[in-house]
Protein backbone atom coordinates (compact mmCIF):
# COMPACT_ATOMS: atom_id res chain seq x y z
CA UNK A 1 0.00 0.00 0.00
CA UNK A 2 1.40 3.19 -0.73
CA UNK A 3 0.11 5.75 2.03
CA UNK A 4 0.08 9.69 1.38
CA UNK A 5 -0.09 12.17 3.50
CA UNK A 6 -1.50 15.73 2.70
CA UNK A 7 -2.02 18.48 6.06
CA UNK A 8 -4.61 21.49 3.87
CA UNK A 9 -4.36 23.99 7.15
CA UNK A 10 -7.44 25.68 8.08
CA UNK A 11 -10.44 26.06 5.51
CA UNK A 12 -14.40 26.12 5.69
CA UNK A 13 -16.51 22.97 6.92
CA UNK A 14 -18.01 22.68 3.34
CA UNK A 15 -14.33 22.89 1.64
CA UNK A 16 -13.08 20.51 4.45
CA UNK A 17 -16.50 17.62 3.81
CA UNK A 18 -16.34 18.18 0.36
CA UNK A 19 -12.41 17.38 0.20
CA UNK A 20 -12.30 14.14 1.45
CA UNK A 21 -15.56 13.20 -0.51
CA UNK A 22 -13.62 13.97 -3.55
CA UNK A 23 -10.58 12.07 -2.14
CA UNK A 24 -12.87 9.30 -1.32
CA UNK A 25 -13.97 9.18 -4.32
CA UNK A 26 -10.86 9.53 -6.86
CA UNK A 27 -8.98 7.09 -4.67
CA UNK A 28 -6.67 4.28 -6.33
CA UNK A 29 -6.25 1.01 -5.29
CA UNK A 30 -3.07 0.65 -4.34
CA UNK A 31 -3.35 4.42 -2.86
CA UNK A 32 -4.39 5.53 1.00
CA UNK A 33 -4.50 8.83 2.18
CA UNK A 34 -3.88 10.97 5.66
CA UNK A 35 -5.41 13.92 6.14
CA UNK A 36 -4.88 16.63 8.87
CA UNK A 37 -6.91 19.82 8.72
CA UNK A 38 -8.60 22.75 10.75
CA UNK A 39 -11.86 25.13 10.79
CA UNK A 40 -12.25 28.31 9.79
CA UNK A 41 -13.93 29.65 10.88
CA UNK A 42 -15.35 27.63 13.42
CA UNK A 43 -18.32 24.72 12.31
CA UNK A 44 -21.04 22.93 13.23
CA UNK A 45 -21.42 19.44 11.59
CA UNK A 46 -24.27 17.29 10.88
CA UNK A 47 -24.93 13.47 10.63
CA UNK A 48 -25.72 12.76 6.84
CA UNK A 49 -28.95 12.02 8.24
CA UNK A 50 -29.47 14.27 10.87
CA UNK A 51 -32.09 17.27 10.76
CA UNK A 52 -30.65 20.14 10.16
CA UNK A 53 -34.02 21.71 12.52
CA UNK A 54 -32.40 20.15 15.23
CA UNK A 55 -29.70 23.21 15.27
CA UNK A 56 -30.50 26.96 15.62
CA UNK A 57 -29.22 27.66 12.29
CA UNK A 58 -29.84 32.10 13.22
CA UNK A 59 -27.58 31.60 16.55
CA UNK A 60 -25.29 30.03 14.22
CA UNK A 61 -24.94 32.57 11.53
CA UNK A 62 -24.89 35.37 14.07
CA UNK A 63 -22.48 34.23 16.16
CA UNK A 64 -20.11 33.37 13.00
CA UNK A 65 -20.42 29.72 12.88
CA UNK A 66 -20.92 27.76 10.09
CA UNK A 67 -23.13 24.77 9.10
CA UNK A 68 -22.17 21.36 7.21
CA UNK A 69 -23.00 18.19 6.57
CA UNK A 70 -20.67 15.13 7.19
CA UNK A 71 -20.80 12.15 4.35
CA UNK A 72 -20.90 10.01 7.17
CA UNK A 73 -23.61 9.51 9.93
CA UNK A 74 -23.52 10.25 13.81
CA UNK A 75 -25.32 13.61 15.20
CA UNK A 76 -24.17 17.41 15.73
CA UNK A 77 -20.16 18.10 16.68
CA UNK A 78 -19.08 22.03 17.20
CA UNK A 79 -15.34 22.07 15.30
CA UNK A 80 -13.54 24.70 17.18
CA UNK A 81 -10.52 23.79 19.53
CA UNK A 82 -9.37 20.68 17.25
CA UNK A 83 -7.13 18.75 14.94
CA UNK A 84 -9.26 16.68 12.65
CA UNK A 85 -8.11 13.89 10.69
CA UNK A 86 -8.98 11.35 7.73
CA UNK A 87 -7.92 8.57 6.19
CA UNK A 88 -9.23 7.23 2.77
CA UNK A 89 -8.16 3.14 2.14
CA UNK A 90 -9.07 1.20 -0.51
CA UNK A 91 -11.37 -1.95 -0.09
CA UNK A 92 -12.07 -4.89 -1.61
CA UNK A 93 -14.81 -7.77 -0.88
CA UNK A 94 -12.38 -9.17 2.16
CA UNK A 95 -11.79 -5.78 3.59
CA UNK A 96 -12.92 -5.60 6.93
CA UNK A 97 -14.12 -1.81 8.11
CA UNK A 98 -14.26 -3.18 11.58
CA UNK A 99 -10.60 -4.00 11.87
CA UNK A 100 -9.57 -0.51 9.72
CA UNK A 101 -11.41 0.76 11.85
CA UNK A 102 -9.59 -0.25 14.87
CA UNK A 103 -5.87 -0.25 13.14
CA UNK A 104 -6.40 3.65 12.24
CA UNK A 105 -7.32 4.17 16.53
CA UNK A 106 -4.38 2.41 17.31
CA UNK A 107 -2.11 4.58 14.98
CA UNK A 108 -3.30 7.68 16.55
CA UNK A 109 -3.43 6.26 19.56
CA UNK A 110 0.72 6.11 18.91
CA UNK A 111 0.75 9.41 17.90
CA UNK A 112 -0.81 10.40 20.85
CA UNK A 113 1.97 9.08 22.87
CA UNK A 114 4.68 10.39 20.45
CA UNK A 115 3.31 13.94 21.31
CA UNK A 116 3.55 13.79 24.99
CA UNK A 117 4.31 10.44 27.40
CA UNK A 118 1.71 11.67 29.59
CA UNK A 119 -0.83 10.69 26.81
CA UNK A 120 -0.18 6.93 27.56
CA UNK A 121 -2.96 5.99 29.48
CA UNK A 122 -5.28 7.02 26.26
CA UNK A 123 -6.72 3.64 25.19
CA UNK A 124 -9.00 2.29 23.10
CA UNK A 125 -12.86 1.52 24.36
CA UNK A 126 -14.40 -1.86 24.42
CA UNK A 127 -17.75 -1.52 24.63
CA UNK A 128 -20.67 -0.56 22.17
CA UNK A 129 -23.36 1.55 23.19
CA UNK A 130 -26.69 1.32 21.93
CA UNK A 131 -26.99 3.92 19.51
CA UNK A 132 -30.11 3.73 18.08
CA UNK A 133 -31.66 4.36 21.71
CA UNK A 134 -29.17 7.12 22.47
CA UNK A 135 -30.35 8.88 19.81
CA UNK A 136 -33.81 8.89 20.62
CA UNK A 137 -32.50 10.99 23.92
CA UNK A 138 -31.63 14.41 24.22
CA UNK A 139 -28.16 14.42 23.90
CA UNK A 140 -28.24 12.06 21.51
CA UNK A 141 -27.99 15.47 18.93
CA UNK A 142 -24.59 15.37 19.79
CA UNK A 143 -21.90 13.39 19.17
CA UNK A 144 -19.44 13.17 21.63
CA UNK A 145 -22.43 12.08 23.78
CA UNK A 146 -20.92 8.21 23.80
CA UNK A 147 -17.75 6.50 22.55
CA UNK A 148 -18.29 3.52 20.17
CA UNK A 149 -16.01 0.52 20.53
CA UNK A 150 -12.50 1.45 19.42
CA UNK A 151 -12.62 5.12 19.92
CA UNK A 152 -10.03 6.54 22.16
CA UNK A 153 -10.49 7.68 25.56
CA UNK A 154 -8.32 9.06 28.20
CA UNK A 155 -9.21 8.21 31.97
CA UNK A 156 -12.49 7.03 31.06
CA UNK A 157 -13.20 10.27 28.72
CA UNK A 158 -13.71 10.20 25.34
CA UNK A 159 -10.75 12.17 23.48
CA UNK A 160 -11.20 11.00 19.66
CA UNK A 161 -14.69 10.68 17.77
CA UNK A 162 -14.56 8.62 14.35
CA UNK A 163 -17.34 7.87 11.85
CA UNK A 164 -17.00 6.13 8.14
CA UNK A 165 -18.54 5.60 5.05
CA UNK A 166 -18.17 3.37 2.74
CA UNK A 167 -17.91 5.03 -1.03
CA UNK A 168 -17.62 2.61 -3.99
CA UNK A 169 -13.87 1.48 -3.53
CA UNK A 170 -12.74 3.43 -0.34
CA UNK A 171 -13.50 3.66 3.32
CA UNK A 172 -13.08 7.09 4.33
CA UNK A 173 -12.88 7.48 8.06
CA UNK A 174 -12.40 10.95 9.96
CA UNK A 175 -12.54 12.42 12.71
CA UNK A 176 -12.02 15.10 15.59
CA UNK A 177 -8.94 14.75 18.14
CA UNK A 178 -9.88 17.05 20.82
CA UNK A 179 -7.39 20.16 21.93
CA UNK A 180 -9.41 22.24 23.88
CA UNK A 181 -13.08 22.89 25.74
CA UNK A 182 -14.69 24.76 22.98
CA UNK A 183 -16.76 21.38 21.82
CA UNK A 184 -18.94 21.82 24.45
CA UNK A 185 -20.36 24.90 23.61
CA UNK A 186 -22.64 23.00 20.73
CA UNK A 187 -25.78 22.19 23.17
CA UNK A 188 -25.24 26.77 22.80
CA UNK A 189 -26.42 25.97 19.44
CA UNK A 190 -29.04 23.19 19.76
CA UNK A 191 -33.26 23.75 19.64
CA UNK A 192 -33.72 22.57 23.11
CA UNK A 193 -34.86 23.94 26.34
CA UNK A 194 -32.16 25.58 28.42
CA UNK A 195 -32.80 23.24 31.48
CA UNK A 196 -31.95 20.35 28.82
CA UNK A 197 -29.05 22.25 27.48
CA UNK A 198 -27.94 22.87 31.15
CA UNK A 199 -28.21 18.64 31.48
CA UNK A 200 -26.39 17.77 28.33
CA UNK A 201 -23.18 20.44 29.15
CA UNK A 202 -22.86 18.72 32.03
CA UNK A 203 -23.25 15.53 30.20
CA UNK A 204 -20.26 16.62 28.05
CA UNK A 205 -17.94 17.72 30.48
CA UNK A 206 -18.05 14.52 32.41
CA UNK A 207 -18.06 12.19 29.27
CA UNK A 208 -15.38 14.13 27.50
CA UNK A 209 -11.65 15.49 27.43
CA UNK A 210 -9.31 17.01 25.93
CA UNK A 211 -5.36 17.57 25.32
CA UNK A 212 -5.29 21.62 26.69
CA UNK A 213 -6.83 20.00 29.98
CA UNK A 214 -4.81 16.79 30.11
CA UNK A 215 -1.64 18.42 29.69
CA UNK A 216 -2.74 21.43 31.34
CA UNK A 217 -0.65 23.71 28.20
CA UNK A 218 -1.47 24.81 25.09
CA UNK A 219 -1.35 22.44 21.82
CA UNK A 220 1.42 22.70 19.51
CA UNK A 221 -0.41 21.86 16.26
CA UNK A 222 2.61 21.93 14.12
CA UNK A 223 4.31 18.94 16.65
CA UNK A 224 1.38 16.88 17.18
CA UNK A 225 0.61 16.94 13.47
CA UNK A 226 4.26 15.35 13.05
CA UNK A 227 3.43 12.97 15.73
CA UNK A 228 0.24 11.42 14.22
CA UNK A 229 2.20 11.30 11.34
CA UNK A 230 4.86 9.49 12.82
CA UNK A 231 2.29 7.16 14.66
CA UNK A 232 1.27 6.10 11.45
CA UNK A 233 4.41 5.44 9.87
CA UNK A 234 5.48 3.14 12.50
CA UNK A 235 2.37 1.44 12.89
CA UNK A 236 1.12 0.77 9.25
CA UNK A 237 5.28 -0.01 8.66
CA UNK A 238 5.80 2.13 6.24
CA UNK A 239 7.42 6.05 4.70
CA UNK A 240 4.72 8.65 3.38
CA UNK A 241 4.46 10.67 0.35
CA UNK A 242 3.57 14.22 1.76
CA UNK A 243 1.08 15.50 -0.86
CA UNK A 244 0.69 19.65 -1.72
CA UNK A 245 -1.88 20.74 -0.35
CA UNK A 246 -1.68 24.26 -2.88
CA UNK A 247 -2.94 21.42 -5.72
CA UNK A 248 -6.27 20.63 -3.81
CA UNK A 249 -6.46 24.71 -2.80
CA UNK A 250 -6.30 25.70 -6.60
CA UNK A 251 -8.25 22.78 -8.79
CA UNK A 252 -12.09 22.65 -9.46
CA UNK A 253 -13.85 19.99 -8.12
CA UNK A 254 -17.11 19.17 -6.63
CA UNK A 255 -18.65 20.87 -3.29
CA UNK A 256 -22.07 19.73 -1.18
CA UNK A 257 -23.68 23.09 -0.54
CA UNK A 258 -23.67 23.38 3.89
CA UNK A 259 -27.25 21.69 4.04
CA UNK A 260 -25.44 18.97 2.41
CA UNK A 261 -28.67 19.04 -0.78
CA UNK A 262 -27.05 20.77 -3.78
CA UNK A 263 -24.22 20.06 -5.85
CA UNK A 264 -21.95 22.99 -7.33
CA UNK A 265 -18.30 23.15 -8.63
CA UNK A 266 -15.91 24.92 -6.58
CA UNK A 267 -13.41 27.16 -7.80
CA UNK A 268 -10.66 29.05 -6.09
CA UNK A 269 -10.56 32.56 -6.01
C-alpha cells in the first residue's frame, strides 16, 4: 500500500466535507491517504442524516459559525478547539471496516503518545453503546455524547470521535482529536430547552476530554501533526508521500452546498 499524507491547514466545513468526498472518491487502489486539517472559521457538523431543525441555524450565523453536513452519519459536533483527521483506504470484498477501523485508533493512539508520554494511558474503548436508543434521547444530537467501541479515551473520557462511510472502492474514516473545551459549547447551538441544554453540558464535560486539559498547556499543532504522522508510519510499517496541499487549494472539483442538498463546482478565487 502506498500511504500519502497531505495536512490542507485551516479552511471552511463545506471545503473541508467536500475534500475528502472527492478524495474518497478519486482514490486508487493501491493508494491511501492521511489527512490533517482545521476550521475556519469555526463549524457545526451534521450526521448525513441528521435534521438540520435540530440546530439553531440564526444563533449560528450570528455568532459566525458555520453549518455542514458530514458524508458520514452520527449527530451534531461544534469544530472549534481541534485537529481533525482522515484517512481514505481502498477496499475490496475481504476488507474488513471493523478491523480498519480499529488499526487507524491504534495509529493515533501512537501518535498520541509520540506527542507527549503523559498521553499513555489514552486507550481504546471496548464496549458498544446502543446507539439507536441514544439517539432517541436528548443528547443524543450530539456526538461526543458516547464512545463507540475502538474510539479513544483518556481516563475514562472520550478524546477521539470517528465515523465512516463506505464510497464505492474506499473507506473514508475521519474524525475530531480534541485540543481544547470549545466542543462543548454545541448544546449553545441546539433547539432545546435551556434546562436540557444545562443537562447535556454537564453531560459533556463529564463524558469528555481534551489535550489543553490533560496536559494542562497549550497544543502545539505543528508537533502533534508530526506525531500522528509518525504514529502512522510506524504502525502501518511504512514512509509517506507528503502530498501539496496548494494542488487541492487551486483545482475545481465538486462541493455539497452546507445543508449537504445541492451540488456545485468549486473554484478558487
Amino acid at each position: 500500500m502506498n500511504w500519502k499524507y497531505l495536512n490542507t491547514g485551516f479552511n471552511t466545513g463545506n471545503f473541508n466535507m467536500s475534500l475528502d468526498v472527492h478524495l474518497s472518491e478519486q482514490n486508487l487502489e493501491d493508494e491511501a491517504i492521511f489527512r490533517l486539517y482545521r476550521w475556519n472559521p469555526f463549524c457545526i457538523s451534521l450526521g448525513a442524516n441528521q435534521n438540520i431543525n435540530s440546530v439553531n441555524k440564526f444563533k449560528a450565523e450570528e455568532d459566525g459559525i458555520d453549518i455542514v453536513k458530514r458524508p458520514t452519519g452520527g449527530r451534531a459536533i461544534l469544530h472549534a478547539e481541534e485537529l481533525t483527521y482522515s484517512v481514505i483506504y481502498p477496499v475490496n470484498q475481504d476488507s474488513s471496516v471493523r478491523d480498519l477501523y480499529h488499526d487507524i485508533n491504534l495509529a493515533l493512539l501512537g501518535g498520541l503518545k509520540i506527542y507527549d508520554s503523559r498521553l499513555s494511558e489514552a486507550c481504546l474503548e471496548n464496549n458498544q453503546p446502543d446507539f439507536r436508543e441514544l439517539y432517541k434521547e436528548n443528547i443524543g444530537s450530539i456526538c461526543f455524547a458516547a464512545s463507540a467501541r475502538s474510539e479513544i479515551k483518556y481516563k475514562g473520557k472520550k478524546l477521539i470521535g470517528s465515523a465512516q462511510r463506505k464510497f464505492n472502492n474506499a473507506i473514508l474514516q475521519h474524525g475530531s482529536i480534541l485540543c481544547g473545551s470549545f466542543h462543548k459549547n454545541i448544546v449553545d447551538y441546539l433547539n432545546l430547552s435551556p434546562v436540557k441544554k444545562a443537562e447535556i453540558k454537564e453531560d459533556i464535560s463529564n463524558k469528555t476530554t481534551d489535550l489543553k486539559n490533560i496536559l494542562n498547556e497549550e497544543i502545539n499543532f505543528d508537533r502533534l501533526s508530526f506525531s500522528l504522522l509518525k504514529g502512522f508510519e510506524i504502525y502501518f510499517n511504512t514512509k509517506f508521500e507528503e502530498l501539496n496541499s496548494n494542488q487541492f487549494l487551486m483545482e475545481d472539483f465538486v462541493l455539497i452546498d452546507s445543508l449537504g442538498s445541492n451540488i456545485y463546482k468549486f473554484s478558487p478565487k
